[in-house]
Each structure stands twice: as structure tokens, then as C-alpha cells.
Protein backbone atom coordinates (compact mmCIF):
# COMPACT_ATOMS: atom_id res chain seq x y z
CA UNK A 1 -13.22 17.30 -12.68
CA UNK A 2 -11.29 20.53 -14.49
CA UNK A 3 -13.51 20.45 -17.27
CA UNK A 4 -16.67 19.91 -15.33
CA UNK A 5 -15.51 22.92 -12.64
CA UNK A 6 -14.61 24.71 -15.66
CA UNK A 7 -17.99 24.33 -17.07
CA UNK A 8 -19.49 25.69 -13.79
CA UNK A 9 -17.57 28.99 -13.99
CA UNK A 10 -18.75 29.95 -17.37
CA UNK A 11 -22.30 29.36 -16.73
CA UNK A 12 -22.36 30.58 -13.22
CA UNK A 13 -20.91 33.97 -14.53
CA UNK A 14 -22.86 36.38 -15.04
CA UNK A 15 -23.40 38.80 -18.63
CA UNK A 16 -21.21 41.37 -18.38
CA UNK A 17 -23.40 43.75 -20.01
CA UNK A 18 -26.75 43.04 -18.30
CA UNK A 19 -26.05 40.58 -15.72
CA UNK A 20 -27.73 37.50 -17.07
CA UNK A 21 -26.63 34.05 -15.54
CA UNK A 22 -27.10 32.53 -18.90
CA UNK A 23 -23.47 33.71 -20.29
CA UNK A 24 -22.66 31.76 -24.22
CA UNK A 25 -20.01 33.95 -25.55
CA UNK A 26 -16.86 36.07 -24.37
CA UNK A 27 -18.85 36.88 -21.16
CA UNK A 28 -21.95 38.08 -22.79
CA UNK A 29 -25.34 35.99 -23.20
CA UNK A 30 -26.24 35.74 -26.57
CA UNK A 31 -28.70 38.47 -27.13
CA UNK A 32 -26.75 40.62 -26.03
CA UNK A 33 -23.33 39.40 -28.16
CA UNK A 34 -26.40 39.72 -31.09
CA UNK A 35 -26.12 43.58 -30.42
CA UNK A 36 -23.00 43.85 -31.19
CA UNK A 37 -23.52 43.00 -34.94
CA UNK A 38 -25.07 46.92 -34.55
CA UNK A 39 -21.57 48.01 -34.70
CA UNK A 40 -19.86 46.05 -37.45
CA UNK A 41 -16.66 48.34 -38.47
CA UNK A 42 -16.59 50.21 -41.68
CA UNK A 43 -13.45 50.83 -43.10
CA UNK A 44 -12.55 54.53 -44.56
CA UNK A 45 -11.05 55.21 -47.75
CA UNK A 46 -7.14 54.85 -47.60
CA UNK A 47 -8.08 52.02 -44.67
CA UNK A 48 -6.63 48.86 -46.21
CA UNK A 49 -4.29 48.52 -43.41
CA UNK A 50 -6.85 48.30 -41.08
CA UNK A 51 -8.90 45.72 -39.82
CA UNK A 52 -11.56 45.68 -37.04
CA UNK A 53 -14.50 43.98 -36.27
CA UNK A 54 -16.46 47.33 -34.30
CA UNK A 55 -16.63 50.75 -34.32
CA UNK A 56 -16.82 52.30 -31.07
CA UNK A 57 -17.88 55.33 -30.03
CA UNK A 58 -17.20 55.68 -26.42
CA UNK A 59 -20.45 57.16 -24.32
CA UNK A 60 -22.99 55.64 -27.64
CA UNK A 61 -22.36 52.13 -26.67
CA UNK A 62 -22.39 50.73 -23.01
CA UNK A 63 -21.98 47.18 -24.28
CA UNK A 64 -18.66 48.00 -26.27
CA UNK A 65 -17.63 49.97 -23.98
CA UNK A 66 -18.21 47.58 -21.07
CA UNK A 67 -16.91 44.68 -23.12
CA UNK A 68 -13.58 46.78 -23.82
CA UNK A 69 -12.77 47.00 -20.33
CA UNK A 70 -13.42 43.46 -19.70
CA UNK A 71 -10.91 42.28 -22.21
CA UNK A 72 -7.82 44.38 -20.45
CA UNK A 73 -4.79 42.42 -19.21
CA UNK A 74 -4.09 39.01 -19.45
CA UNK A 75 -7.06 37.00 -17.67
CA UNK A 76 -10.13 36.83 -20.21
CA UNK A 77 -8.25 34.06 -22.59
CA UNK A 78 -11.32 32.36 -23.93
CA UNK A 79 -12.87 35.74 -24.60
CA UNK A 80 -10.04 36.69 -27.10
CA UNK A 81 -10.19 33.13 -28.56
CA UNK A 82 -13.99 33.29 -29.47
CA UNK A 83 -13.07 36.99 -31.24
CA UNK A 84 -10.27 35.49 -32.88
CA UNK A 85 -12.07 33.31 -34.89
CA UNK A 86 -14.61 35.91 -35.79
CA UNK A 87 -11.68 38.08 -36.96
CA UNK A 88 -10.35 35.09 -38.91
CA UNK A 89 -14.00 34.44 -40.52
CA UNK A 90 -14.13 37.63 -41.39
CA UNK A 91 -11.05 38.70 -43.13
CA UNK A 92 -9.33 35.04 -43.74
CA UNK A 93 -11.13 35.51 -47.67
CA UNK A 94 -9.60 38.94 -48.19
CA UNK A 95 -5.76 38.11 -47.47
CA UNK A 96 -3.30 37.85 -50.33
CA UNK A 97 -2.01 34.73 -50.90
CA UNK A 98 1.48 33.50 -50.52
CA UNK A 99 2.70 35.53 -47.70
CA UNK A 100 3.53 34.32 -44.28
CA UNK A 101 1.85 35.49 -41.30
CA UNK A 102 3.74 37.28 -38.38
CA UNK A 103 1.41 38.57 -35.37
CA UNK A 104 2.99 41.24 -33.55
CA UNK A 105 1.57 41.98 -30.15
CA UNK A 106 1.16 45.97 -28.88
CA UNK A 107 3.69 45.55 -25.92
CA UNK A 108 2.48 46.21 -22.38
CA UNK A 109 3.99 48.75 -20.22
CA UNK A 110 5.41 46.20 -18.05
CA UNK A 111 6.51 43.92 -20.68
CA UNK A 112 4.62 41.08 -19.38
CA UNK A 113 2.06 39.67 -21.26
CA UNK A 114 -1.64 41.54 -21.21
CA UNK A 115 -5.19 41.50 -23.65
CA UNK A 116 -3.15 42.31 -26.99
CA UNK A 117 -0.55 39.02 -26.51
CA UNK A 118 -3.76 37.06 -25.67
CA UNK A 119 -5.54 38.38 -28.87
CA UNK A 120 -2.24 37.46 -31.14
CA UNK A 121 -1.68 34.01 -30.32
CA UNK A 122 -5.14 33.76 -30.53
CA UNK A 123 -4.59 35.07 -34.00
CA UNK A 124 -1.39 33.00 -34.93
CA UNK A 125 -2.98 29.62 -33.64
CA UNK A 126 -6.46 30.06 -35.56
CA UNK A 127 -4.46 31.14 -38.78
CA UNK A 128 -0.84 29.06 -38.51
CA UNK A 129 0.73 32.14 -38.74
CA UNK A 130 3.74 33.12 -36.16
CA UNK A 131 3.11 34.84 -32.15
CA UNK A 132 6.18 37.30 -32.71
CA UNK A 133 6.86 39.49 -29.73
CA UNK A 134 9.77 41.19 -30.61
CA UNK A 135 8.55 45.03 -29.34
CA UNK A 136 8.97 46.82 -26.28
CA UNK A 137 7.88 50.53 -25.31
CA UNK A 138 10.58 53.05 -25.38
CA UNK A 139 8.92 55.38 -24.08
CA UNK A 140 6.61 56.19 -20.33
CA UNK A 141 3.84 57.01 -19.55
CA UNK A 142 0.09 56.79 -19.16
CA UNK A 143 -1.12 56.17 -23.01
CA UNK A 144 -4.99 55.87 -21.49
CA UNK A 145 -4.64 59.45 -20.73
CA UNK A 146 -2.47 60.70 -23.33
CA UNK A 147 -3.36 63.65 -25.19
CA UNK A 148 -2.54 63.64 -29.41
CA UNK A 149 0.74 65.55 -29.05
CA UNK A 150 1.86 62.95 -26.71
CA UNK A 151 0.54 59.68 -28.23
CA UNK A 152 2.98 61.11 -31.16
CA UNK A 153 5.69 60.85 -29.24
CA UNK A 154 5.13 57.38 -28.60
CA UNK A 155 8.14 55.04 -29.53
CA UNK A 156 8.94 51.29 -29.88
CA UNK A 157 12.24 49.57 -30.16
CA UNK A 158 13.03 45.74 -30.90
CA UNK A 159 13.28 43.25 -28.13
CA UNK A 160 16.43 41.70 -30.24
CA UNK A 161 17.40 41.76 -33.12
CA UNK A 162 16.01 40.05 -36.02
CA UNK A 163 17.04 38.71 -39.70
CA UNK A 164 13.23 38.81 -40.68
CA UNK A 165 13.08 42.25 -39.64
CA UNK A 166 13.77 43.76 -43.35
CA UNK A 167 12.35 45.53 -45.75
CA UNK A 168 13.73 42.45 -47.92
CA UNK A 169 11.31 40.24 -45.89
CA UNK A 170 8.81 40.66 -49.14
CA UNK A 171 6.97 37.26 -48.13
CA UNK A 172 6.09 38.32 -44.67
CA UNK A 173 2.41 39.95 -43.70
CA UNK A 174 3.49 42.04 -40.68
CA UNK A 175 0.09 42.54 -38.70
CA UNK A 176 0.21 44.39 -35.16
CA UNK A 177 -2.38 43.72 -32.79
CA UNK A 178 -3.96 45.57 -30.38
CA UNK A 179 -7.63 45.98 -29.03
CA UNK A 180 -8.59 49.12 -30.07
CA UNK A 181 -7.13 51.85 -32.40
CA UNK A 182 -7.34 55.32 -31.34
CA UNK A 183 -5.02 58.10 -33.46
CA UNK A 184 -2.84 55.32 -35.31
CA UNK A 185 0.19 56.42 -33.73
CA UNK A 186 1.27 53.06 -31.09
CA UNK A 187 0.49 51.23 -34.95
CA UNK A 188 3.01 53.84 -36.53
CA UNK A 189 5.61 53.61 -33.86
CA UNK A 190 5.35 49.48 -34.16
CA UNK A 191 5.79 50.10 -38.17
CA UNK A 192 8.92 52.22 -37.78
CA UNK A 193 10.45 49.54 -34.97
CA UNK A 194 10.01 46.76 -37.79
CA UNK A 195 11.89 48.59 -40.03
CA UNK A 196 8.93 50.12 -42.27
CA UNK A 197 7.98 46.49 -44.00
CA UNK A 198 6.55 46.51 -47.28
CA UNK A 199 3.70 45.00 -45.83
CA UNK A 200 2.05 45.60 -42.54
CA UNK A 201 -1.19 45.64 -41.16
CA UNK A 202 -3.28 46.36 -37.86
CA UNK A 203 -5.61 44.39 -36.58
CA UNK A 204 -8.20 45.18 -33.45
CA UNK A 205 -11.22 44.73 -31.78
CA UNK A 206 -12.37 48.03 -32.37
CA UNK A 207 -11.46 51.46 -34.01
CA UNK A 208 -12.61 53.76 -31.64
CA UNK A 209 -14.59 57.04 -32.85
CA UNK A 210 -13.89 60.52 -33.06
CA UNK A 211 -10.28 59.50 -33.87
CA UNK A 212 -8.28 62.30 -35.64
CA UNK A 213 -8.02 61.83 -39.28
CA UNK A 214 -4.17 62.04 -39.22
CA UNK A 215 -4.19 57.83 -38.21
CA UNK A 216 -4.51 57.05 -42.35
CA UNK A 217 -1.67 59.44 -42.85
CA UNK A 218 0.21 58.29 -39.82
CA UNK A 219 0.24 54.59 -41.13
CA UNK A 220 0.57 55.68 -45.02
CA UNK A 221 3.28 57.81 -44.49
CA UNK A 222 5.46 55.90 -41.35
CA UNK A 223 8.23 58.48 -41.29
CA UNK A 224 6.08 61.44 -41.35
């Protein structure tokens, strides 16, 4: 009966985008989850750290941007499982080998769990890698609205303390995740927290346009 009421939800929802009954994937129909490939992310030069499956440019795309907002908080599970397994389709081929896999959710405000801990267990499960929440803000405030001077003063701190958390730790991928990138500076802040590991990455729905070109910088150089 769970399954079969289950069942009835998704198709009785409706497209988030255009409003079609006929919904397939993460709450869109399938054409339009087909015009998303129209945004496929292209990394810059000095991007290795980065990966994303769109680029968004807020105000170009009404689908990306309307498929953003549905993904906030902590209630569209299925949605960040199906773009889990792109993400891991996508990059799986391009990790080194040999190093073990720690996800790293963007903490919420609150501290309870919200889109980004949905995306990284996601994450951890499709890849056998570890959930690790070990972050908390140290700092207040409305990021949304945040201007760049004040996303740089944005600042993390570990939940508890960890043995793994060591520049030592030369086995360990650290990857943050989050579901968009903006300036680079919440991905900084989780960096310095860890302890500046020899090896971290970011990984998120989306990089969003018009970004400032300090994020490369900001994730090259963690204790600029």
C-alpha cells in the first residue's frame, strides 16, 4: 500500500517547471529535465576543485532557477538521489584512485539537516564513500542576502574533534557539498575548518554565474 500511495504522489505531481502531470525525474517531466543538458557546467582554468553538473545564471534560466528553489531544505530526497547518480556518472571516471571518500555537508543555519545533507549521503551511498558532518557555522546571518565583503567573513568550526582531520590524512578525498557555488568563500571557510587537507574538493548542483573571479583564488590559496 506505501509503495502503491507512493507511486500516486509522484505521478499526480505536477512539473515543477511547466506544470505537466506527467512528472519522470526530480519533479520535472522529461522534456523538460532534457533542457537542462543546455546548461552542462564548464569548468574554468585553475577549476579542478570544482565539480558541478550546471551553470546557472540566475534571470537566463527559469528552469534552473525554479529547480534550485525546489531542492532547498530537507524534503525533496528522491530529487537529490536521481542528481546524485548523475554527479557520480559523470565524474566517478575522473577520480584518482586509492583515496577514500569523505562527503562533507555545507551545514545549515540551524544545524539540522537541509538540501546539502540530503545531496551528501546521496553522494556517500552511490559512491561507498563516508556522510561526515563534522561542520557547524560560526558565524550569523542571512548568507542568501549577503553581500561579497560579508560572505568573506563567513566561518566554520568542527562539530568535534577529529583524528582524520589532518593534513597527515594523505588517503582521504575531502569533498564539501553544497547546491550551488556562488564566490567560493562557505567552500574556503569549510577548507580552513578541516584543517587545509591536501586534498579537497567541492561538489554542487550548480556554479552560479556572474560569480567574482576571486572563488579560484579563494580555494587555491585557503589562508588568503
Amino acid at each position: 500500500m506505501n509503495s502503491l500511495l507512493k507511486m500516486l504522489k509522484e505521478r499526480l505531481s505536477a512539473c515543477l517547471h511547466c506544470g505537466s502531470l506527467q512528472v519522470e525525474r526530480a519533479g520535472m517531466c522529461v522534456p523538460c529535465h532534457e533542457v537542462l543538458n543546455h546548461y552542462p557546467h564548464q569548468r574554468r582554468r585553475r577549476q579542478e576543485w570544482l565539480r558541478a553538473l550546471y551553470s546557472w545564471n540566475p534571470g537566463e534560466s527559469d528552469l534552473l532557477s525554479a529547480l534550485v528553489l525546489s531542492l532547498k531544505g530537507r524534503h525533496n530526497k528522491q530529487g537529490w538521489q536521481h542528481f546524485a547518480q548523475m554527479m557520480v556518472q559523470q565524474h566517478v571516471p575522473d577520480l584518482p584512485a586509492g583515496r577514500r571518500l569523505h562527503f562533507v555537508p555545507a551545514p545549515s543555519k540551524s544545524g539540522a539537516e537541509d538540501h546539502a545533507s540530503l545531496f551528501a549521503r546521496a553522494l556517500a551511498a552511490h559512491m561507498g564513500g563516508v556522510y561526515f558532518p563534522c561542520l557547524r557555522k560560526a558565524t550569523s546571518g542571512k548568507q542568501r542576502r549577503a553581500d561579497r565583503g560579508e560572505r568573506a567573513l563567513i566561518a566554520m568550526e568542527l562539530v568535534e574533534k577529529n583524528t582524520e582531520l589532518s593534513k597527515n590524512s594523505t588517503d582521504i578525498l575531502w569533498i564539501f557539498v553544497d547546491d550551488v557555488l556562488t564566490t567560493g568563500s562557505t567552500a574556503r571557510a569549510a577548507r580552513l575548518a578541516l584543517g587545509s587537507p591536501p586534498h579537497f574538493e567541492v561538489w554542487v548542483l550548480a556554479e552560479r554565474g556572474l560569480s567574482c573571479g576571486a572563488s579560484t583564488d579563494m580555494l587555491q590559496n585557503p589562508h588568503a
